[in-house]
PDB file of N, CA and C in Angstrom:
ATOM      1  N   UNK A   1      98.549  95.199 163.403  1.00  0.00           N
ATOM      2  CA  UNK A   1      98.406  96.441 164.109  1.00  0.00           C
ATOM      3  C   UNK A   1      97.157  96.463 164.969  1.00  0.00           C
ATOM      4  N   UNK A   2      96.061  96.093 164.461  1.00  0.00           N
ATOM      5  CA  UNK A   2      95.051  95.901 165.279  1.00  0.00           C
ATOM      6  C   UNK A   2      94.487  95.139 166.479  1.00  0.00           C
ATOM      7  N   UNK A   3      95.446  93.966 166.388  1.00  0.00           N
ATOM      8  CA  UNK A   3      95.637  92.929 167.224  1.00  0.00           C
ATOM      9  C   UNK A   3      96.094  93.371 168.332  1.00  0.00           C
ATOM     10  N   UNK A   4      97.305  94.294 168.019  1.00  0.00           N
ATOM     11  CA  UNK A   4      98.730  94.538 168.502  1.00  0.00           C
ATOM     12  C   UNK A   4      97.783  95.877 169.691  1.00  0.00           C
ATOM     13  N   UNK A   5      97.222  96.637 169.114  1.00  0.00           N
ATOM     14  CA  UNK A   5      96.552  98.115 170.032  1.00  0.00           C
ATOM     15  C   UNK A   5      95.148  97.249 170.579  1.00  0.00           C
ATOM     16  N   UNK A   6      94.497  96.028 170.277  1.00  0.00           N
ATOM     17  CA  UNK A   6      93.513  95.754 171.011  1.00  0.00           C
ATOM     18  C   UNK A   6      93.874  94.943 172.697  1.00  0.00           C
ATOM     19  N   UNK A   7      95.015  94.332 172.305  1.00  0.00           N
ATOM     20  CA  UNK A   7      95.104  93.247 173.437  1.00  0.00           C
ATOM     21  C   UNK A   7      96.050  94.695 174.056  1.00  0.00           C
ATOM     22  N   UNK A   8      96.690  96.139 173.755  1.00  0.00           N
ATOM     23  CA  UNK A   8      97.068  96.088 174.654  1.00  0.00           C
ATOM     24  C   UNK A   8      99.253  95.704 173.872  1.00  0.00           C
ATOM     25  N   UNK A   9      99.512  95.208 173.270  1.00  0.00           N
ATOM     26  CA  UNK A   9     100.631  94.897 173.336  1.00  0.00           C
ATOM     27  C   UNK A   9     100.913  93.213 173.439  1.00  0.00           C
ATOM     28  N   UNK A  10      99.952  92.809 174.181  1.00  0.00           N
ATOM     29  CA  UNK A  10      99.822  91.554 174.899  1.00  0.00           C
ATOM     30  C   UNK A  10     100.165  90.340 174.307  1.00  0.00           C
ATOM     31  N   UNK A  11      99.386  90.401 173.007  1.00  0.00           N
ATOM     32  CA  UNK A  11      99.306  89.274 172.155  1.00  0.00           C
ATOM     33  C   UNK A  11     100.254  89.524 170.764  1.00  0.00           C
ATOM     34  N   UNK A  12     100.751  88.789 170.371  1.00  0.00           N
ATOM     35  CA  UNK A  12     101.319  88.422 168.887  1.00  0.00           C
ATOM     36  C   UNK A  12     100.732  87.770 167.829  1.00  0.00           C
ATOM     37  N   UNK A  13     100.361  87.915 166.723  1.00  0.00           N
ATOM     38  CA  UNK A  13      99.822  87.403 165.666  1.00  0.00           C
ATOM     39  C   UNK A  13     100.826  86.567 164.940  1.00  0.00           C
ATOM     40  N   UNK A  14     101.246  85.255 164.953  1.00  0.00           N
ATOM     41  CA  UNK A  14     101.783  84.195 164.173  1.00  0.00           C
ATOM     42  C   UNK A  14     101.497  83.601 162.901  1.00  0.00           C
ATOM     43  N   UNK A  15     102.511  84.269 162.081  1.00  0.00           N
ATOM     44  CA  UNK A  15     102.307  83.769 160.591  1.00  0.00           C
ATOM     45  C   UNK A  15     103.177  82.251 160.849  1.00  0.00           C
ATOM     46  N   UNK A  16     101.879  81.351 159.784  1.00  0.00           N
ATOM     47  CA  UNK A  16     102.459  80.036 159.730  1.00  0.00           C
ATOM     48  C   UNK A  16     103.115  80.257 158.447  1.00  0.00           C
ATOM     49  N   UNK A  17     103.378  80.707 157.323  1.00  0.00           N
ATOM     50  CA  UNK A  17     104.016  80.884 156.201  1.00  0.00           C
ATOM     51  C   UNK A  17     105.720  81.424 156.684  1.00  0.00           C
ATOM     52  N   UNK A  18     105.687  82.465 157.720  1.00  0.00           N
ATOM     53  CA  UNK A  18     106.746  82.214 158.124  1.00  0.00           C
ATOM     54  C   UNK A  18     107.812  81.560 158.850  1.00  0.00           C
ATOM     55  N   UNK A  19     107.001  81.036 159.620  1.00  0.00           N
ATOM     56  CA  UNK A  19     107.659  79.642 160.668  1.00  0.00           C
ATOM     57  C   UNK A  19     107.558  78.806 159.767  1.00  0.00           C
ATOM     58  N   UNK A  20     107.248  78.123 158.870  1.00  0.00           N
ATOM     59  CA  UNK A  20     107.223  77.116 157.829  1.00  0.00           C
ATOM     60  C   UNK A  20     108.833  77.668 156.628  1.00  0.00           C
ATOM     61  N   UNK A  21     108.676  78.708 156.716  1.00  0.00           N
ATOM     62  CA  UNK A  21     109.994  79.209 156.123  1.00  0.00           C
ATOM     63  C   UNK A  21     111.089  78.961 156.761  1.00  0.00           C
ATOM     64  N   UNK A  22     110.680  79.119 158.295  1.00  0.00           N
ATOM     65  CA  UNK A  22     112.268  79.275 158.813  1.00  0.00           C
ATOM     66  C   UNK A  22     112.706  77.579 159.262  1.00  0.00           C
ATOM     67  N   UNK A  23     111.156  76.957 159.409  1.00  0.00           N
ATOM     68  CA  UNK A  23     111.408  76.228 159.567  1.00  0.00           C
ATOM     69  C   UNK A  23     112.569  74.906 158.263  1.00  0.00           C
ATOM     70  N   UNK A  24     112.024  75.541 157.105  1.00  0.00           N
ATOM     71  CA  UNK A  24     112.444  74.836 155.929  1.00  0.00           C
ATOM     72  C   UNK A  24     114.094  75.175 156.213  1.00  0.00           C
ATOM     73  N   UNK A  25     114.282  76.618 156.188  1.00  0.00           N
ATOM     74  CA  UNK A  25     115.622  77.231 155.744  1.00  0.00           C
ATOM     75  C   UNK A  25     116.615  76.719 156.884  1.00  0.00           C
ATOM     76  N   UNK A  26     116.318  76.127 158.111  1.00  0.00           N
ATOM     77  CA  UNK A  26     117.244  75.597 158.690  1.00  0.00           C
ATOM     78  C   UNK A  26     116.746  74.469 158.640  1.00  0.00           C
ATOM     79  N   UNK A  27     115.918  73.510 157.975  1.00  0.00           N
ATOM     80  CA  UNK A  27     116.555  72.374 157.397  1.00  0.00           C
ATOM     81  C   UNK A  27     117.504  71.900 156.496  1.00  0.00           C
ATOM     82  N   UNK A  28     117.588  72.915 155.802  1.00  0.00           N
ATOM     83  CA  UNK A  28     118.164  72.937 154.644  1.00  0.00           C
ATOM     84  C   UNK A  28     120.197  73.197 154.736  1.00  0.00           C
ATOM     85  N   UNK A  29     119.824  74.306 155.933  1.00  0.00           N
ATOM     86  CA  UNK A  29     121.387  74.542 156.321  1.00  0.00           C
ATOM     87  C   UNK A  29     121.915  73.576 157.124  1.00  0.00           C
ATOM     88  N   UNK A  30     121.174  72.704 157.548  1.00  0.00           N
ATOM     89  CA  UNK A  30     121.495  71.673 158.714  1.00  0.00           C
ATOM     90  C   UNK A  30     121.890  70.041 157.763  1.00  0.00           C
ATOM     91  N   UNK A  31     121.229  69.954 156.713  1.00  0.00           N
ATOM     92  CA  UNK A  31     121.746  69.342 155.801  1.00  0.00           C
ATOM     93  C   UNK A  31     122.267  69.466 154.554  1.00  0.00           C
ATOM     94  N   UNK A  32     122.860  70.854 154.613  1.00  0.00           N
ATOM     95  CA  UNK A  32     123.649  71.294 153.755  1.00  0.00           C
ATOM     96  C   UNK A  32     123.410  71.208 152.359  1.00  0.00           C
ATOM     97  N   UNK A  33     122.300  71.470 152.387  1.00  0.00           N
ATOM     98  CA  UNK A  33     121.337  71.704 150.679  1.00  0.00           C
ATOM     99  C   UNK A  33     120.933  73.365 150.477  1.00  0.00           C
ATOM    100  N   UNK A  34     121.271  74.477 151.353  1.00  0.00           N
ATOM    101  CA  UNK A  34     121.024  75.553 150.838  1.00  0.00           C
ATOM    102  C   UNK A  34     121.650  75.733 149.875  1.00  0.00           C
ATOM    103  N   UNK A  35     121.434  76.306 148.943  1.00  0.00           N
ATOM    104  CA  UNK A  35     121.865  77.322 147.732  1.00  0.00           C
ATOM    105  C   UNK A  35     122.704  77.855 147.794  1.00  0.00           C
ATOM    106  N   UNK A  36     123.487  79.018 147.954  1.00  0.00           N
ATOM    107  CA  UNK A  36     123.665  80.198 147.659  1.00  0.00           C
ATOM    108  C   UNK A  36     124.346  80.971 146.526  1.00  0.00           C
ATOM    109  N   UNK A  37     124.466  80.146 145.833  1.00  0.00           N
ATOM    110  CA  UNK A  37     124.566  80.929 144.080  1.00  0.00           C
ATOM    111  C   UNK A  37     123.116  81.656 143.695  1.00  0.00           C
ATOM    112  N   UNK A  38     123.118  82.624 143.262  1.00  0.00           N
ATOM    113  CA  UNK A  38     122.172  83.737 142.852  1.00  0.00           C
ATOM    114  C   UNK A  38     121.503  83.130 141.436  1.00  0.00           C
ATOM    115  N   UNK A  39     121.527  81.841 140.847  1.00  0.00           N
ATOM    116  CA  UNK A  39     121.216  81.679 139.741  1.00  0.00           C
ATOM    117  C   UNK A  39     120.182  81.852 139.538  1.00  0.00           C
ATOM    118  N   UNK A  40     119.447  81.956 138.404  1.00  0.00           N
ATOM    119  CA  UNK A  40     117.974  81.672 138.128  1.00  0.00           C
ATOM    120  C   UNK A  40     117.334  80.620 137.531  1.00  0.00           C
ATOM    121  N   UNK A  41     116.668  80.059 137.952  1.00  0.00           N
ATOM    122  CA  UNK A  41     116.219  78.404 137.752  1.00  0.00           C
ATOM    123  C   UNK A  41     115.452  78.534 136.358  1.00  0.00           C
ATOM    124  N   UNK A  42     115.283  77.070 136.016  1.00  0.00           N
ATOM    125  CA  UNK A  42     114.292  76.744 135.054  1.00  0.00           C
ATOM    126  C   UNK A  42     112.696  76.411 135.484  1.00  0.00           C
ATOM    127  N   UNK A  43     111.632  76.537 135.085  1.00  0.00           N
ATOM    128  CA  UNK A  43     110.635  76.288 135.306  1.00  0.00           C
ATOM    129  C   UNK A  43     110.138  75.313 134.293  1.00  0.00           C
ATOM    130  N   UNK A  44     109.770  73.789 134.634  1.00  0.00           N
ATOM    131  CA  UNK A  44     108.710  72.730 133.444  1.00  0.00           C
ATOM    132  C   UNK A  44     107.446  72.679 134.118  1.00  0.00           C
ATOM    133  N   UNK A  45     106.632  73.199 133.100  1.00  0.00           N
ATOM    134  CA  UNK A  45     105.335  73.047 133.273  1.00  0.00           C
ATOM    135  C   UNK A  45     104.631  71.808 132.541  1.00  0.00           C
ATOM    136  N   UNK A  46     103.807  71.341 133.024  1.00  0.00           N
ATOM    137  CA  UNK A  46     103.303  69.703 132.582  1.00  0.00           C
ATOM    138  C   UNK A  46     101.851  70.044 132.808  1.00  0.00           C
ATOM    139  N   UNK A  47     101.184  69.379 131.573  1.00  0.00           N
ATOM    140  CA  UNK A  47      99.773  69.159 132.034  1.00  0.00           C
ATOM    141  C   UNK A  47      98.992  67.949 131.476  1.00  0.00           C
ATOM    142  N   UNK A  48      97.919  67.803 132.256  1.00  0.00           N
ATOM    143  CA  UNK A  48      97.309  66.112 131.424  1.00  0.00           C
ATOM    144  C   UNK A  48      96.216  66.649 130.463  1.00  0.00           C
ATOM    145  N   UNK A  49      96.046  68.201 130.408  1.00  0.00           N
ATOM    146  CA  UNK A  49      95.216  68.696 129.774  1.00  0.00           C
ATOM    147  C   UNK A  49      95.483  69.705 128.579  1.00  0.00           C
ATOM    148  N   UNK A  50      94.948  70.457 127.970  1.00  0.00           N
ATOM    149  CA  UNK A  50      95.003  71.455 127.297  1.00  0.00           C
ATOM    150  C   UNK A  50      96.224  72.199 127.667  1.00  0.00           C
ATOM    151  N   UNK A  51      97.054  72.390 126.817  1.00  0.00           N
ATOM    152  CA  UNK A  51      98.065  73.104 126.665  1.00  0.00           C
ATOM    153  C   UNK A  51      97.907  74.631 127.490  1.00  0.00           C
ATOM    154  N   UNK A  52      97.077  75.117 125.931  1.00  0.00           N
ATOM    155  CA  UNK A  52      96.367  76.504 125.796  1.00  0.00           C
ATOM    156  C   UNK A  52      95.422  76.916 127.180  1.00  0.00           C
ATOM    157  N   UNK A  53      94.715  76.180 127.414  1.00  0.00           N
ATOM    158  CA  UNK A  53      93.841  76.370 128.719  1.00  0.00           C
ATOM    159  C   UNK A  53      94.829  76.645 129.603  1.00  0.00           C
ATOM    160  N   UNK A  54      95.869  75.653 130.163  1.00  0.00           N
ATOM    161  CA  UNK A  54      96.453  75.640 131.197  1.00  0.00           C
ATOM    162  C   UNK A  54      97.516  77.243 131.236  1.00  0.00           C
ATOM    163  N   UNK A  55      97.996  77.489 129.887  1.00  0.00           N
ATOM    164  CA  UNK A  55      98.737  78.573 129.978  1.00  0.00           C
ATOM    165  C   UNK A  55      97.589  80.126 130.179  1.00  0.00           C
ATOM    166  N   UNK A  56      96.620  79.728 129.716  1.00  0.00           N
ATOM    167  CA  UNK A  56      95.041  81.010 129.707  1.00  0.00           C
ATOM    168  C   UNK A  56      95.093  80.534 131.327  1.00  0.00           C
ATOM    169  N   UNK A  57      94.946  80.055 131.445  1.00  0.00           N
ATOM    170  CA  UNK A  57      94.240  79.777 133.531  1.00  0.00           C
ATOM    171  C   UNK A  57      95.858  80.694 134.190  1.00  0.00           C
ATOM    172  N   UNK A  58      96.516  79.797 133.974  1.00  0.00           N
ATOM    173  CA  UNK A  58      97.721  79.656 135.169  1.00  0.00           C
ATOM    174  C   UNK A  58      98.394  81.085 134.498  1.00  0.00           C
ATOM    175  N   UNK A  59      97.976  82.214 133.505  1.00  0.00           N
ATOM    176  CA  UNK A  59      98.706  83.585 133.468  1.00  0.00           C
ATOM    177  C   UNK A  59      98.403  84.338 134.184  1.00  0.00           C
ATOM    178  N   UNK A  60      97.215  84.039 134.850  1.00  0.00           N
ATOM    179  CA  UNK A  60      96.657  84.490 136.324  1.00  0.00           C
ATOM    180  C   UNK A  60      97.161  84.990 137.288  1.00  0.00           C
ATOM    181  N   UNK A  61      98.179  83.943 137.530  1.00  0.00           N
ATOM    182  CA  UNK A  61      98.590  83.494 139.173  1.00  0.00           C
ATOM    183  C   UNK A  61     100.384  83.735 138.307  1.00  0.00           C
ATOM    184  N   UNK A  62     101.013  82.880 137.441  1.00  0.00           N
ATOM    185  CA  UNK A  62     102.537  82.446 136.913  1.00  0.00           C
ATOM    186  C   UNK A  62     102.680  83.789 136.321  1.00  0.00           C
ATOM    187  N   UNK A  63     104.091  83.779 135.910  1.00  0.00           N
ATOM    188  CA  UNK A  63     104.953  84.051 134.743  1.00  0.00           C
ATOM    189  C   UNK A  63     105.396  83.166 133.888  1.00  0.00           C
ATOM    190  N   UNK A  64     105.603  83.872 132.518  1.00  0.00           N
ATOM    191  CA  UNK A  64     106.835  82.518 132.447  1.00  0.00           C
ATOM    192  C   UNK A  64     106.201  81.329 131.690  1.00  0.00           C
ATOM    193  N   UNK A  65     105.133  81.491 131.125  1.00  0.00           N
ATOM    194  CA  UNK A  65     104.160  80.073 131.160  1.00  0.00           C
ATOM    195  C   UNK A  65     104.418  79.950 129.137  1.00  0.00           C
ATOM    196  N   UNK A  66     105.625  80.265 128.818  1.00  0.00           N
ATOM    197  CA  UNK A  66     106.013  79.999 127.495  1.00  0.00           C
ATOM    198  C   UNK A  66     105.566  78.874 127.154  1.00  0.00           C
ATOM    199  N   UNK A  67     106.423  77.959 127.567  1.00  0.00           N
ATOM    200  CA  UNK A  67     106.490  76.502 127.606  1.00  0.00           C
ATOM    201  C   UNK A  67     105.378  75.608 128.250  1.00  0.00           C
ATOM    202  N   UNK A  68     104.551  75.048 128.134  1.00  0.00           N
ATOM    203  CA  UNK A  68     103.964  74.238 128.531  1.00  0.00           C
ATOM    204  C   UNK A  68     103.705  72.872 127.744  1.00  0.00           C
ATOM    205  N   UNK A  69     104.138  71.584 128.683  1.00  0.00           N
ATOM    206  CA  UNK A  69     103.995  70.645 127.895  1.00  0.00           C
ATOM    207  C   UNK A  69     102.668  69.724 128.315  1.00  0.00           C
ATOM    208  N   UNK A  70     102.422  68.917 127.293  1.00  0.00           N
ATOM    209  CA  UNK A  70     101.001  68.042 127.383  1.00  0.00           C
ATOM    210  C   UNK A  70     101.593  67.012 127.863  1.00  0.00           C
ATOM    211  N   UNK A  71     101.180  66.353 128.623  1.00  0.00           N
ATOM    212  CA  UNK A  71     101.637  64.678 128.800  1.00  0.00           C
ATOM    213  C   UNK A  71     100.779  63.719 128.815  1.00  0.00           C
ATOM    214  N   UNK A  72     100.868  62.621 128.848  1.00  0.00           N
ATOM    215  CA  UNK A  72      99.851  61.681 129.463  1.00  0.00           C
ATOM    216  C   UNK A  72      99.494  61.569 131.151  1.00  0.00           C
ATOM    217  N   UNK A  73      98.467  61.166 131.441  1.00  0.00           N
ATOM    218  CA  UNK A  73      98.573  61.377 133.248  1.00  0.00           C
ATOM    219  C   UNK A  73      99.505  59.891 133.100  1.00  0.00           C
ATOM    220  N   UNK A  74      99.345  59.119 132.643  1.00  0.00           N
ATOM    221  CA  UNK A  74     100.781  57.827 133.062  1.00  0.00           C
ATOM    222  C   UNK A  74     102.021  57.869 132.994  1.00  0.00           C
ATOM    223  N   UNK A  75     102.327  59.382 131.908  1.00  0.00           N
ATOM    224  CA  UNK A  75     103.698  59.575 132.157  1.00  0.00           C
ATOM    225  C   UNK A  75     104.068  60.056 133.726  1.00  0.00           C
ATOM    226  N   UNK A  76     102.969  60.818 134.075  1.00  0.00           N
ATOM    227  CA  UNK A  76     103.514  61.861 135.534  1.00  0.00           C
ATOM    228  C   UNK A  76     103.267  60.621 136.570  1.00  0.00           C
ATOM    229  N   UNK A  77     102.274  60.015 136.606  1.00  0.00           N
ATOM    230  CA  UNK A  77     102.354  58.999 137.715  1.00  0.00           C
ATOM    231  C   UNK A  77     104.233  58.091 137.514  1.00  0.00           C
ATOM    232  N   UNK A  78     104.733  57.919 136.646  1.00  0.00           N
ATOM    233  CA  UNK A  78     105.791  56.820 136.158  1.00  0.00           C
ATOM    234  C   UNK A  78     107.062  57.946 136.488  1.00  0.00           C
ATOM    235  N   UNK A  79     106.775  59.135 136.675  1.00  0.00           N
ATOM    236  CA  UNK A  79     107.770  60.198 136.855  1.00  0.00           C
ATOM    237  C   UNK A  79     108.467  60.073 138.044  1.00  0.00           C
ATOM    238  N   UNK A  80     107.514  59.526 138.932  1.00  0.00           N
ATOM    239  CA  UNK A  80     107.214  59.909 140.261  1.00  0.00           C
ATOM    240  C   UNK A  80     108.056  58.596 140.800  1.00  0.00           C
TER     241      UNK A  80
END
């Protein structure tokens, strides 16, 4: 809004979060990997650290953080 009444009308403010969206979502339709079943996914959480820490830190920001598993960091590199 402020942008929008300083220039005047003139200028547009460009979210990269959304061009990165649209950009994804017609990749996706263009190779025929969109979705569209309404399901609700699973979430695995992995850590090379503390279980407990990682679920105390990341209740912050997540949901959902039931499950958290410990791994070795050589399992996740060997994942990959």
């Amino acid at each position: 809004g402020v942008l929008h009444s300083v220039t005047g009308g003139r200028m547009g403010l460009i979210s990269s979060a959304e061009e990165a969206a649209k950009d994804i979502y017609f990749e996706l339709v263009q190779r025929g990997l969109l979705r569209r079943v309404r399901e609700v996914g699973t979430r695995r959480f992995m850590t090379s650290g503390d279980p407990e820490q990682f679920r105390e830190v990341g209740s912050r920001f997540l949901t959902g953080l039931d499950s958290v598993e410990q791994v070795p960091v050589l399992a996740l590199v060997n994942e990959q």
